[in-house]
C-alpha atoms as a PDB file:
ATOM      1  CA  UNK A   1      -8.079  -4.466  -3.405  1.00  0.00           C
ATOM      2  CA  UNK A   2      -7.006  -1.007  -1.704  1.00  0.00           C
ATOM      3  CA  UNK A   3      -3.121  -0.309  -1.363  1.00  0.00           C
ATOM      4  CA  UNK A   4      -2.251   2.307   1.052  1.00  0.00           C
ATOM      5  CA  UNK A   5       0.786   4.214  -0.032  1.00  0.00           C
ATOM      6  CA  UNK A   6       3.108   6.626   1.431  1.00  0.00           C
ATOM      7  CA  UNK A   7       5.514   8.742  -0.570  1.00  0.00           C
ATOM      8  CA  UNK A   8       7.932  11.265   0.535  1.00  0.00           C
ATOM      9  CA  UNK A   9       9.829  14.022  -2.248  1.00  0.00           C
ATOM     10  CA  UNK A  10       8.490  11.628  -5.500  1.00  0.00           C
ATOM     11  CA  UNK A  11      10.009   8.405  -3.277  1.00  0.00           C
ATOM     12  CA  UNK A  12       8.011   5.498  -2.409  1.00  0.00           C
ATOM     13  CA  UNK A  13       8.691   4.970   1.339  1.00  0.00           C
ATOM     14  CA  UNK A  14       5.605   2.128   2.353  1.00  0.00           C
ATOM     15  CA  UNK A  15       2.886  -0.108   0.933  1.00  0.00           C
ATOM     16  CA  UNK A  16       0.054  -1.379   3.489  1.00  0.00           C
ATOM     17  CA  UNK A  17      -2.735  -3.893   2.637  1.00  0.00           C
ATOM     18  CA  UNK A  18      -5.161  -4.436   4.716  1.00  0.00           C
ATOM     19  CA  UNK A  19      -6.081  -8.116   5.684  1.00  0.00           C
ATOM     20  CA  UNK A  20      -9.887  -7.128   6.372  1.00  0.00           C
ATOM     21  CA  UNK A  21     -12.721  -4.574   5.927  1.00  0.00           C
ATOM     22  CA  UNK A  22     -13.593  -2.416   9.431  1.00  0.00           C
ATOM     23  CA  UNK A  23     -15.851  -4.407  10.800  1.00  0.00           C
ATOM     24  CA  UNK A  24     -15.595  -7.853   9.342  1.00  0.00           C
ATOM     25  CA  UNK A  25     -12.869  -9.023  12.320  1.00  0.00           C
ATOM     26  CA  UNK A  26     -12.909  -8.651  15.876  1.00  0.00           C
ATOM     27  CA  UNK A  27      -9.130  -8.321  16.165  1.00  0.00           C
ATOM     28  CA  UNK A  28      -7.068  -5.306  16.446  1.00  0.00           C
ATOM     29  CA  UNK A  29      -7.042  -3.128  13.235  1.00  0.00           C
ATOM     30  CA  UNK A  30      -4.129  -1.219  11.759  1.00  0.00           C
ATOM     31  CA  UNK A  31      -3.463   1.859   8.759  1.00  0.00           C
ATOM     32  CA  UNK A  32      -0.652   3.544   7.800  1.00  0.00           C
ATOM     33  CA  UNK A  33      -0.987   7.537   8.307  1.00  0.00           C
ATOM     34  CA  UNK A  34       1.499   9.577   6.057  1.00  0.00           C
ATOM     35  CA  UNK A  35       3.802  11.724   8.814  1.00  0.00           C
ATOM     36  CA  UNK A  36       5.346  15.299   8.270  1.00  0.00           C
ATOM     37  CA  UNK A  37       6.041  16.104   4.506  1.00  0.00           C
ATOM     38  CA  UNK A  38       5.041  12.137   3.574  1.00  0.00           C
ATOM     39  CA  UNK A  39       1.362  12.162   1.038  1.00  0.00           C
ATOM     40  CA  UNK A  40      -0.804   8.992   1.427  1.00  0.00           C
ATOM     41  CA  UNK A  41      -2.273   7.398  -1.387  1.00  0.00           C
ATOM     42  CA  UNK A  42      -4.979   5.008  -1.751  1.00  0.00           C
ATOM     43  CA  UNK A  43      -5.014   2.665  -5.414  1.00  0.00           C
ATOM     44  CA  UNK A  44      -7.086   0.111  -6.198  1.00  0.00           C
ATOM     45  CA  UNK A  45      -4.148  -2.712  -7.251  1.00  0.00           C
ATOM     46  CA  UNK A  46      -6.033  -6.040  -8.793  1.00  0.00           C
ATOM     47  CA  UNK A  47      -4.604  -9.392  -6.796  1.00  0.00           C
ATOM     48  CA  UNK A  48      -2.454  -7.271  -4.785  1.00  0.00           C
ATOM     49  CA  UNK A  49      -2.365  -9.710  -2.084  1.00  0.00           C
ATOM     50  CA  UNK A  50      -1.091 -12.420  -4.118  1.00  0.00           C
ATOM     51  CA  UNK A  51       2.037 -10.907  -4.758  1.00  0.00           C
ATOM     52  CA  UNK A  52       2.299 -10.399  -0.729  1.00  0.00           C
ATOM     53  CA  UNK A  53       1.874 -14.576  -0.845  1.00  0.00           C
ATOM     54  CA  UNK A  54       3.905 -14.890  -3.542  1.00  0.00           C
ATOM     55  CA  UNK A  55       7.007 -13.055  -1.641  1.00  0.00           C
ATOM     56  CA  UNK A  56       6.765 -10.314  -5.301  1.00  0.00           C
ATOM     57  CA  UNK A  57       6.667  -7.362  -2.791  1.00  0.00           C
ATOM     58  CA  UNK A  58       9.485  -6.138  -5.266  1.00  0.00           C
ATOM     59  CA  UNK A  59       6.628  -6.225  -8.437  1.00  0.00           C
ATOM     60  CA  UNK A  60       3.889  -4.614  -6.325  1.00  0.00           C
ATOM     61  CA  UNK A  61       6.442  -2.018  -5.522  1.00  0.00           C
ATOM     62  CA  UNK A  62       6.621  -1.383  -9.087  1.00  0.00           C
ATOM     63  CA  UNK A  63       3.342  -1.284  -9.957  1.00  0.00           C
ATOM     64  CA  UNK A  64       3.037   1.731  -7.557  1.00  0.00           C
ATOM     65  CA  UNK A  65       5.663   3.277  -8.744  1.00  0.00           C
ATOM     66  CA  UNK A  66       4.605   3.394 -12.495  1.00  0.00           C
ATOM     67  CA  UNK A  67       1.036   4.004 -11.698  1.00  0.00           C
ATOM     68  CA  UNK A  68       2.074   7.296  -9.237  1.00  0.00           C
ATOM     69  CA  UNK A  69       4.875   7.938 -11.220  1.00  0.00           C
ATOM     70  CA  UNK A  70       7.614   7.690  -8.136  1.00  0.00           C
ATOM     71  CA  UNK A  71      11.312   7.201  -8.020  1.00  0.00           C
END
């Protein structure tokens, strides 16, 4: 599944996952865009919504963090 990241200075600052693929709902879509001196990254994170249903936002937050090698 895609993660969305956003990173500012080596910092993690947001996660996003979306709940669809364009196209497959008729309701309102949303993305992340990084801002002024934020990068966006896109990983492909294996179950990432589970931890999202497991309330392990903390553990998906690390898995970023290893894998882009943030602070």
């Amino acid at each position: 599944m895609k993660v969305t990241i956003i990173s500012q200075r080596g910092r993690l600052i947001a996660t996003h996952i979306a709940q669809s693929e364009a196209g497959e709902s008729r309701g309102p879509q949303a993305r992340m865009v990084a801002g002024p001196g934020q990068r966006e990254h896109v990983l492909e994170i294996e179950d990432a919504e589970a931890y999202h249903r497991r309330r392990a936002a903390a553990e998906l937050h690390e898995i970023v963090k290893r894998r882009l090698k943030l602070k």
